[in-house]
Protein backbone atom coordinates (compact mmCIF):
# COMPACT_ATOMS: atom_id res chain seq x y z
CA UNK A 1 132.09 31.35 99.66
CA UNK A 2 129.05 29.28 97.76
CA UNK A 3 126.26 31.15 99.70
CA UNK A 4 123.92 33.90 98.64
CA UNK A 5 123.55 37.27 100.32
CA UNK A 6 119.72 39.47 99.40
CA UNK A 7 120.66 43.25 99.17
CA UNK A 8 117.53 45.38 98.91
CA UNK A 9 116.97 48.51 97.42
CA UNK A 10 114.17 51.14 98.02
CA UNK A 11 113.84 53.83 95.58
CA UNK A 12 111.76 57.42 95.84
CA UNK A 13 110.20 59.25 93.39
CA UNK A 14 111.44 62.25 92.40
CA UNK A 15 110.23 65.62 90.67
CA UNK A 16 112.48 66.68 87.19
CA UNK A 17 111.55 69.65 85.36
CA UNK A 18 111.86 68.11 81.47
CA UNK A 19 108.92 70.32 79.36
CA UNK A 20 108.64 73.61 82.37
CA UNK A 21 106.05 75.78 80.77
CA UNK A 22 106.57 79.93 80.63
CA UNK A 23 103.98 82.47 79.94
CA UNK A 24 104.00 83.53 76.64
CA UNK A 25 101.55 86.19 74.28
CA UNK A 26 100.86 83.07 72.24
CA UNK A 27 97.68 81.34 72.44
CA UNK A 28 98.21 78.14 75.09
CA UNK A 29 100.98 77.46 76.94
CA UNK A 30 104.99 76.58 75.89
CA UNK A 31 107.71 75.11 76.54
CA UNK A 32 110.72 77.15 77.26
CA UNK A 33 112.91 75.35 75.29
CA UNK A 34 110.82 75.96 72.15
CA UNK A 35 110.90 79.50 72.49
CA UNK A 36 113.28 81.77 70.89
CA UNK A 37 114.29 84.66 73.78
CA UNK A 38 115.49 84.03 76.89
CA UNK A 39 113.24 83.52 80.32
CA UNK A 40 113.85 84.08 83.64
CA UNK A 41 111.71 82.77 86.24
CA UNK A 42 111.59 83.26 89.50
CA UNK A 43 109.82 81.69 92.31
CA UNK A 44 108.42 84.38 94.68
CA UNK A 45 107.03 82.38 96.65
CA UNK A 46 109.96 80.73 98.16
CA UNK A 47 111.84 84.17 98.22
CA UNK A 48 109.29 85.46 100.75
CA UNK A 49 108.93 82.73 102.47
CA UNK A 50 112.85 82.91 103.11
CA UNK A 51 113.17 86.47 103.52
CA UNK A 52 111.48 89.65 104.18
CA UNK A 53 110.97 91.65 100.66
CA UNK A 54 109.37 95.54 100.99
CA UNK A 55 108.88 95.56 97.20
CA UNK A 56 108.99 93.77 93.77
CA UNK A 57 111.86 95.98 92.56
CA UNK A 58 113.59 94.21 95.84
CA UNK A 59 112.69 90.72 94.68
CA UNK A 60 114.34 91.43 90.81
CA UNK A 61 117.13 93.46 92.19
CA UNK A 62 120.18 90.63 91.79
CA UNK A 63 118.60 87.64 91.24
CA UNK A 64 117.66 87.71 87.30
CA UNK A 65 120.55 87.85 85.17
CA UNK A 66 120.28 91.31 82.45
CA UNK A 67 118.30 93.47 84.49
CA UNK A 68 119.40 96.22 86.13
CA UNK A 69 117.92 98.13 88.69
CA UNK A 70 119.19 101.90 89.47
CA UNK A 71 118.98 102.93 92.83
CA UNK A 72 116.88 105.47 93.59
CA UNK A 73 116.98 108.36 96.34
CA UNK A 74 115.99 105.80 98.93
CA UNK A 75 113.12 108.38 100.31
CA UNK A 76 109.98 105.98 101.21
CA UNK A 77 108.03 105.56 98.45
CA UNK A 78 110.31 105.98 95.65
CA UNK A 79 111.66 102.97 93.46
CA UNK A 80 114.51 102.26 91.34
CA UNK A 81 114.84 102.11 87.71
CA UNK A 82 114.10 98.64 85.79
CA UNK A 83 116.30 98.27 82.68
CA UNK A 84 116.42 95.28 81.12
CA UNK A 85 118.58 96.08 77.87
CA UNK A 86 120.03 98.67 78.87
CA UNK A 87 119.27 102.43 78.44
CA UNK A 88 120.42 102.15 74.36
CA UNK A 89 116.47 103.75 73.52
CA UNK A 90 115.54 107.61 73.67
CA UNK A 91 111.72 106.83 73.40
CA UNK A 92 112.05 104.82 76.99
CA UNK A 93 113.18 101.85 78.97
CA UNK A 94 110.96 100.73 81.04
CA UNK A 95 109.50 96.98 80.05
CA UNK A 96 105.92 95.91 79.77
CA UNK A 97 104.26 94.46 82.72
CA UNK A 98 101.40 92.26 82.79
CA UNK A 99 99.64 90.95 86.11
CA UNK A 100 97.58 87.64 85.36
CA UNK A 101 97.45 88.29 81.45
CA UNK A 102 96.19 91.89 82.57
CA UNK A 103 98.82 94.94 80.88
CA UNK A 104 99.53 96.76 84.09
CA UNK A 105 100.48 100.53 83.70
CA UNK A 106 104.20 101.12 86.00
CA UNK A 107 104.75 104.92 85.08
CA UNK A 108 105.16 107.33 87.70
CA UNK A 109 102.13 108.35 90.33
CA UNK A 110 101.61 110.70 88.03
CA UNK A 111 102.41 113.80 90.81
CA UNK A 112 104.79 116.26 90.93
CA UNK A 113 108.54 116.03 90.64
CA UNK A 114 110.69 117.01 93.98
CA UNK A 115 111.28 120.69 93.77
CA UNK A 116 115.19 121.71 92.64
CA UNK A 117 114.93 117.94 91.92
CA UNK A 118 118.47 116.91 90.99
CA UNK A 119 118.91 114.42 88.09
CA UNK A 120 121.44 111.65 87.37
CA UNK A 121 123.04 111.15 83.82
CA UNK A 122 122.19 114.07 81.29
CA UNK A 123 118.29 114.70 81.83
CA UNK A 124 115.24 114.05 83.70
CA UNK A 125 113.42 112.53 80.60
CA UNK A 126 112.83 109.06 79.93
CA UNK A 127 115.71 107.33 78.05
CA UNK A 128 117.82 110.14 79.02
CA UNK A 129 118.62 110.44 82.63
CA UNK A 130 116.94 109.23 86.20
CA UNK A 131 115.17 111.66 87.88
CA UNK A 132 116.76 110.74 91.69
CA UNK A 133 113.05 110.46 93.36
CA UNK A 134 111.55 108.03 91.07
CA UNK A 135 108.27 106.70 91.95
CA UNK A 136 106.73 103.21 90.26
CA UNK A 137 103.40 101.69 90.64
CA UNK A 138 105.15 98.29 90.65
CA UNK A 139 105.81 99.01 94.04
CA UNK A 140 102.29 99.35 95.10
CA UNK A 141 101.75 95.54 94.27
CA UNK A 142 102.48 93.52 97.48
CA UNK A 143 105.06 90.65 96.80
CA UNK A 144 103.41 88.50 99.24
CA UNK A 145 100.75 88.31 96.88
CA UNK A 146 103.36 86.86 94.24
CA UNK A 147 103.33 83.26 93.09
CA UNK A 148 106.41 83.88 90.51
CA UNK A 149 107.52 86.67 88.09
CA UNK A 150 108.71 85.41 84.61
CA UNK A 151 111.26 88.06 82.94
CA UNK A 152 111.17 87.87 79.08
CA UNK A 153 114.16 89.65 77.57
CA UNK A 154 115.47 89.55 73.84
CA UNK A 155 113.88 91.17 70.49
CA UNK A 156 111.73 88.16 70.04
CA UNK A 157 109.83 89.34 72.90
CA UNK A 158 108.04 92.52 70.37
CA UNK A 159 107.06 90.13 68.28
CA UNK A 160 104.29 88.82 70.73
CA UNK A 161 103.45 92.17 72.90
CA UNK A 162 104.39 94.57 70.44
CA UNK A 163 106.87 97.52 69.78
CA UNK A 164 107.16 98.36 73.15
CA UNK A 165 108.22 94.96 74.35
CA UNK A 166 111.47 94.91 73.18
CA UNK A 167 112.86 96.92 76.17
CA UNK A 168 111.68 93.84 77.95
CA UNK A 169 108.26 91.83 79.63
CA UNK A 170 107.67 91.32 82.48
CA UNK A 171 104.92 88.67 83.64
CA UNK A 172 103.68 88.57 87.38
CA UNK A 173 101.43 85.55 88.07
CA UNK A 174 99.80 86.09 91.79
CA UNK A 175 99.03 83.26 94.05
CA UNK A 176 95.26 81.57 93.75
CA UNK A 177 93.99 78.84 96.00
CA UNK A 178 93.93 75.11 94.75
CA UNK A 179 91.02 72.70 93.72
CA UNK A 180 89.82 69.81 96.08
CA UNK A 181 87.85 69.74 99.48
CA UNK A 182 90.36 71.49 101.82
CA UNK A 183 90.95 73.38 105.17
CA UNK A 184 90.84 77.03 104.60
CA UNK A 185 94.59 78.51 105.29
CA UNK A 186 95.29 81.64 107.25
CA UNK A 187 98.54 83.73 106.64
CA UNK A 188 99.37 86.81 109.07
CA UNK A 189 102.65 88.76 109.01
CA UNK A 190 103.58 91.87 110.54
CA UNK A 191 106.76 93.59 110.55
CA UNK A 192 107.62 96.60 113.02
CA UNK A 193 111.09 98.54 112.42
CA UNK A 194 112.52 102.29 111.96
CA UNK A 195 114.52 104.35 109.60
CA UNK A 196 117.67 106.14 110.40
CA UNK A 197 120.05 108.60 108.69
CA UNK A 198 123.07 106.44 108.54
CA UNK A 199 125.22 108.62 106.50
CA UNK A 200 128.23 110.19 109.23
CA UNK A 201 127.09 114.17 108.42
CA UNK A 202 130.59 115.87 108.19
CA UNK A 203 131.12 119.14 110.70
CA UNK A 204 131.79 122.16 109.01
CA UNK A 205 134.53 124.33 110.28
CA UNK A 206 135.43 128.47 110.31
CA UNK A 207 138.58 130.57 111.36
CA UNK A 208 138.08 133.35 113.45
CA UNK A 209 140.09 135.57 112.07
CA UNK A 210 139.82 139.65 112.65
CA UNK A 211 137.95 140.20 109.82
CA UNK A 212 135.13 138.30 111.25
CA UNK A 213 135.68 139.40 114.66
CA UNK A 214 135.41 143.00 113.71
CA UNK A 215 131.77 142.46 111.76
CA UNK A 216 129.92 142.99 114.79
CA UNK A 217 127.07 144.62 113.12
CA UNK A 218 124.02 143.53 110.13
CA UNK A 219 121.41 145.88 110.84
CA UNK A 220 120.06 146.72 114.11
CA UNK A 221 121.55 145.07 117.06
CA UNK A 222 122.45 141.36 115.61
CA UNK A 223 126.13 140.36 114.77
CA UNK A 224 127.54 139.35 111.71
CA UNK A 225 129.63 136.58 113.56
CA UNK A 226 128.11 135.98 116.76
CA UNK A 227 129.70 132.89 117.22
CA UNK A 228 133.24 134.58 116.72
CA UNK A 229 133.23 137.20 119.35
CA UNK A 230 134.39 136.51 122.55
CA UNK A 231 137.05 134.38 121.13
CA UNK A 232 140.69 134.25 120.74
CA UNK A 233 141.72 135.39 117.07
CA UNK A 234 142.69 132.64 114.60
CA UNK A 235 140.07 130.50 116.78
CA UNK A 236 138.48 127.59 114.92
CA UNK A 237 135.10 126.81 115.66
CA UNK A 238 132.99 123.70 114.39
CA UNK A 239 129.21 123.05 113.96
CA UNK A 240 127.24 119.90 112.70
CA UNK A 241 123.37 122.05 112.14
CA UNK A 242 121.95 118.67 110.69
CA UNK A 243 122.90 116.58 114.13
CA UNK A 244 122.61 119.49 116.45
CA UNK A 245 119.55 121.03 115.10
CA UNK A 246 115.98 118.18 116.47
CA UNK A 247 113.89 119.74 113.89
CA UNK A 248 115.98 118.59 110.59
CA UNK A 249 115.69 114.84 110.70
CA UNK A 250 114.24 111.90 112.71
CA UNK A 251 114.03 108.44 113.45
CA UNK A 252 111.22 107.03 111.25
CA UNK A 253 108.78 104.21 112.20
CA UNK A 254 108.17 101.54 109.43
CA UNK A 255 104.91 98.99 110.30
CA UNK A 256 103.27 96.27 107.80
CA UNK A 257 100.65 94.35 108.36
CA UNK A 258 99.53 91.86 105.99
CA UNK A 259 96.97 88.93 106.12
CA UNK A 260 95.44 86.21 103.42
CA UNK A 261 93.36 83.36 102.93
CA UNK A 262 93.09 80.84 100.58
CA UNK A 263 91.25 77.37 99.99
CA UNK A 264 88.98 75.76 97.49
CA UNK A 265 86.12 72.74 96.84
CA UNK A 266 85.79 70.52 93.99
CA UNK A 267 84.87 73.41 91.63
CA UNK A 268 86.19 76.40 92.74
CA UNK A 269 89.21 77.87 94.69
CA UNK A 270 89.98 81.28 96.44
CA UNK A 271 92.41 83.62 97.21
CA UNK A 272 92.10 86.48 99.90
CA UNK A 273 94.74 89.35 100.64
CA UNK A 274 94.68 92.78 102.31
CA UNK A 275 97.66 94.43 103.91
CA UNK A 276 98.78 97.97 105.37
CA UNK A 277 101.91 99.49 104.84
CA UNK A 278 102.87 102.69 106.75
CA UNK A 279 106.38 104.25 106.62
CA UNK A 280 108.35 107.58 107.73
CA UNK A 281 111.25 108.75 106.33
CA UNK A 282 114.36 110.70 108.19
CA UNK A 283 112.69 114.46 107.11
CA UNK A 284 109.33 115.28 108.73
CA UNK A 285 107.60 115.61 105.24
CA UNK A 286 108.56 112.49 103.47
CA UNK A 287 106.53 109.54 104.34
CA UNK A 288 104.29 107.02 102.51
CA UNK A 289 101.29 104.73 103.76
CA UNK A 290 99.70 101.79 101.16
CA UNK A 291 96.25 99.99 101.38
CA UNK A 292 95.62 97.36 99.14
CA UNK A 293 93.24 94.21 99.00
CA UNK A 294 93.49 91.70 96.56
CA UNK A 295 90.91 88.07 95.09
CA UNK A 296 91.61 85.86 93.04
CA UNK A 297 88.15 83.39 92.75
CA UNK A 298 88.30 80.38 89.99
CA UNK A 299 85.46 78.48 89.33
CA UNK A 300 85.15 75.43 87.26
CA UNK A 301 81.60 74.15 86.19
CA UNK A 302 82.80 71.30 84.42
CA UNK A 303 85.76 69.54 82.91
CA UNK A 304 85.66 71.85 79.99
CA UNK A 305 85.29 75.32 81.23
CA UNK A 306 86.92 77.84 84.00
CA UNK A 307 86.89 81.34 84.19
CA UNK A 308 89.40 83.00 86.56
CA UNK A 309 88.20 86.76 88.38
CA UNK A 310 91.13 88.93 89.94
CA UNK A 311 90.41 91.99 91.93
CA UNK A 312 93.01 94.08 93.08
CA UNK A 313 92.43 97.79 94.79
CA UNK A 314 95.13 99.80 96.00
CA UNK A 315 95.13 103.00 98.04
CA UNK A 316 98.45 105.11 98.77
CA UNK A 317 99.28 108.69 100.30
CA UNK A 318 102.94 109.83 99.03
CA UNK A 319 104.35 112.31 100.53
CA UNK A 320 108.02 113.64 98.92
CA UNK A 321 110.68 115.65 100.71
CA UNK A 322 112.55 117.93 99.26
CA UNK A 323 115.45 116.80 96.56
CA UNK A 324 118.90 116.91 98.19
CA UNK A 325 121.07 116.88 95.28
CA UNK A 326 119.49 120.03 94.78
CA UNK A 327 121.01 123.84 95.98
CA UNK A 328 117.39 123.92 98.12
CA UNK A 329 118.51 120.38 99.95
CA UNK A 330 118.44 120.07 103.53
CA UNK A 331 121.41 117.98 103.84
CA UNK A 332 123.48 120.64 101.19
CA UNK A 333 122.74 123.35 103.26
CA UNK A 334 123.96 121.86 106.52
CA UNK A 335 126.78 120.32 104.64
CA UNK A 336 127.40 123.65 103.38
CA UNK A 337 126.85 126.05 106.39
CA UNK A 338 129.08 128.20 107.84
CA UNK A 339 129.02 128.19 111.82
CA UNK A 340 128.92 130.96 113.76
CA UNK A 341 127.33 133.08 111.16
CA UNK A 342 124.10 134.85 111.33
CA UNK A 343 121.83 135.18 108.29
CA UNK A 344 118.48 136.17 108.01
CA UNK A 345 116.28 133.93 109.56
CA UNK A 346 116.87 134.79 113.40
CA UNK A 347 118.27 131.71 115.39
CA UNK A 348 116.55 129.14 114.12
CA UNK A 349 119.06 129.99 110.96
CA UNK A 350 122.71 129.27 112.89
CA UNK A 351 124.84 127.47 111.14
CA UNK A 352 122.78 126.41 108.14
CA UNK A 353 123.64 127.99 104.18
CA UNK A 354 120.93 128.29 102.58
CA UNK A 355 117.54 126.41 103.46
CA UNK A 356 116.61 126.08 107.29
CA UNK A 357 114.73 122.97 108.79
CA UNK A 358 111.16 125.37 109.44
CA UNK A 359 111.39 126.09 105.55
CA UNK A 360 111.75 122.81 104.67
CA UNK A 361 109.70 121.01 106.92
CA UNK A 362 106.57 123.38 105.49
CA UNK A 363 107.25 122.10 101.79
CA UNK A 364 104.09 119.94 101.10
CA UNK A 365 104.32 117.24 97.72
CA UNK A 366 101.37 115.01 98.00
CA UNK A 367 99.96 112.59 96.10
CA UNK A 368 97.10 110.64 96.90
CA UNK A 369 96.60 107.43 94.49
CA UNK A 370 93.66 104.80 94.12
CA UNK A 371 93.47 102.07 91.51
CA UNK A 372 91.11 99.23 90.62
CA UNK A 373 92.64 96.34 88.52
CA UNK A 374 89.81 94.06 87.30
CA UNK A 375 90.52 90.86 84.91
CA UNK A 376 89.08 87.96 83.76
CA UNK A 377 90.17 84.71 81.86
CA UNK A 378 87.83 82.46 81.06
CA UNK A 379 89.18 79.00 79.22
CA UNK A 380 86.62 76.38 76.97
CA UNK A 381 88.25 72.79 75.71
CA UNK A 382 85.98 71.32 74.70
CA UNK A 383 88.11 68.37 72.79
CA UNK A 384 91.30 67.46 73.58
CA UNK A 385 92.62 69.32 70.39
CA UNK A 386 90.52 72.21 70.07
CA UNK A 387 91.47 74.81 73.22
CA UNK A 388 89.77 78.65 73.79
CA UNK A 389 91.05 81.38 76.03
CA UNK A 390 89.91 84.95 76.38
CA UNK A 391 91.05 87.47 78.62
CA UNK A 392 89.83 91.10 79.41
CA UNK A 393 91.20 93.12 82.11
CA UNK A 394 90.83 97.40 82.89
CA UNK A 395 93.43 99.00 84.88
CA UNK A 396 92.09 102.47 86.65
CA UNK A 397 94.36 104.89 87.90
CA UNK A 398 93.23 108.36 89.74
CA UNK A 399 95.53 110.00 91.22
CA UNK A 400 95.56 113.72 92.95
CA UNK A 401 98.78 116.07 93.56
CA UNK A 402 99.48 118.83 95.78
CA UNK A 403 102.29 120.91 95.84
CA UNK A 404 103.33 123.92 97.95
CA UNK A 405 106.80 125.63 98.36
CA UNK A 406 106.28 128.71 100.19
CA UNK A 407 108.89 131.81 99.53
């Protein structure tokens, strides 16, 4: 009582986000709160840092409120649908994309469709249905690459990019090295694993009854029901053709290898990225390997100018199975088979209905893709109150498709 006791205190600073600023098509930056549709950003960075992410339909799927992502056939190389409002347009629903200011195209490859290619809702065209092997150039880009992906949804959003924005924007802003006299940074990862029919394949299952004991005959010397004779009537015999047979599926190998660099000086700043992507699917013709390499250089020659280069090329062999929702599927016509039946075909044809692994494994549906994404922004203050910005960007796509389906 009467004395005096000294409590000290020791505060830290403390990062708040008050003004965050969100790409926009107008002319400088904004605030999000200013803006009248919503924005959802997300920071890819830390996602990928977390987690391993095969593609930037992965990165969207579940973590931004609105959009929806239909799966697709889950064949390597194939993508899901991005809907952002919905499917309520017959002219289309995919949103606009734009990679560092740059419009980047995300149609299909441009290739053929799968053969007997099923289709989910009530067509195969845009706005109508999904086509179940889908294919999106989005999926080319490598997330790694990805700094954060802004998602600009709402009808205010055609009022900056135009008519075809309001099914949605999307804004990708890739990773870029930082000013100041710095180490140079190295970043390897590689990622080994394999793909596996999971599904349980049901066994299909026949009677032997004396009908198809009697058919001993088809032409020559080969029997209608070999796998019936010899056995008791009323007999019922199983067969499983797609887990029996080592020429219908297999265990694919999945490898990635990816590798950057980044740094800067007091003017200028760099970022370096290349990575390989190889994967197999379960069916001996469905695989898909990616090349890519992307730069971003800044350069700033004084306090009131900077001009920003990105390069990004991208190389890709696709390579699509046959559809299975189709009457032509693999999987249909071992779900479908009827054991102990022979069909023509010889034995290589037991137990399967319609389509036999040798058939399918000889349908060829190639495409071969290489694109060259150039852009530039270049930005002049020279007063406080008097900013410039231009950008100019080309996005090249060549692609080539084969297709053969032999009788």
């Amino acid at each position: 009582a009467g004395s005096t006791t000294p409590l000290d205190f020791a505060l830290t600073q403390s990062a708040t986000q008050l003004e965050q600023l969100v790409v926009t098509g107008t002319a400088g930056a904004a605030e999000r709160k200013t803006i009248g549709n919503s924005v959802t950003q997300l920071d890819v960075g830390d996602i990928t840092r977390k987690q391993a992410v095969m593609s930037v339909t992965e990165v969207l799927q579940s973590k931004t409120p609105g959009v929806s992502i239909l799966p697709g056939s889950g064949a390597p190389g194939t993508a899901g649908e991005i809907r952002i409002r919905g499917a309520s347009s017959i002219s289309g629903y995919r949103p606009v994309v734009f990679i560092d200011g740059i419009r980047y195209n995300i149609q299909d490859f441009g290739g053929f469709g799968a053969t007997g290619g099923g289709t989910i809702g009530v067509g195969a065209s845009p706005g109508l249905g999904q086509s179940a092997q889908v294919t999106s150039a989005l999926n080319f880009l490598n997330p790694n690459d990805i700094e954060s992906i802004e998602v600009i949804k709402g009808p205010a959003a055609a009022t900056l990019y135009g008519a075809e924005a309001a099914n949605g924007v999307i804004q990708i802003i890739t990773k870029k090295g930082t000013r100041g006299q710095q180490r140079m940074q190295f970043g390897v990862r590689a990622e080994r694993g394999t793909n596996d029919l999971a599904l349980e394949q049901p066994a299909n299952l026949t009677t032997c009854d004396a009908l198809k004991i009697a058919q001993t005959e088809t032409g020559s010397t080969q029997k209608s029901w070999p796998g019936c004779q010899g056995v008791a009537e009323n007999t019922i015999i199983s067969d499983n053709p797609l887990n029996r047979d080592p020429r219908a599926v297999r265990t694919g190998d999945l490898s990635i290898v990816q590798m950057n660099v980044r740094g800067g000086g007091d003017r200028y700043s760099y970022y370096v990225s290349g990575d390989r992507n190889v994967e197999q699917g379960v069916f001996f013709n469905s695989d898909n390997s990616q090349k890519s390499v992307r730069s971003n250089f800044t350069v700033n020659p004084n306090d009131q100018l900077d001009f920003t280069v990105n390069v990004n090329w991208q190389d890709g062999r696709l390579r699509l199975p046959i559809q299975d929702e189709s009457a032509n599927g693999l999987m249909l016509s071992a779900t479908r088979g009827l054991p102990g039946r022979f069909r023509s075909g010889g034995e290589q044809a037991f137990g399967w209905r319609e389509l036999t692994p040798p058939a399918a494994n000889r349908y060829k549906n190639f495409t071969d893709l290489d694109r060259l994404t150039l852009g530039s922004t270049g930005n002049w203050n020279p007063f406080s109150w008097f900013r410039n910005r231009g950008t100019i960007g080309v996005d090249e796509t060549s692609t080539q498709a084969q297709l053969l389906f032999l009788p």
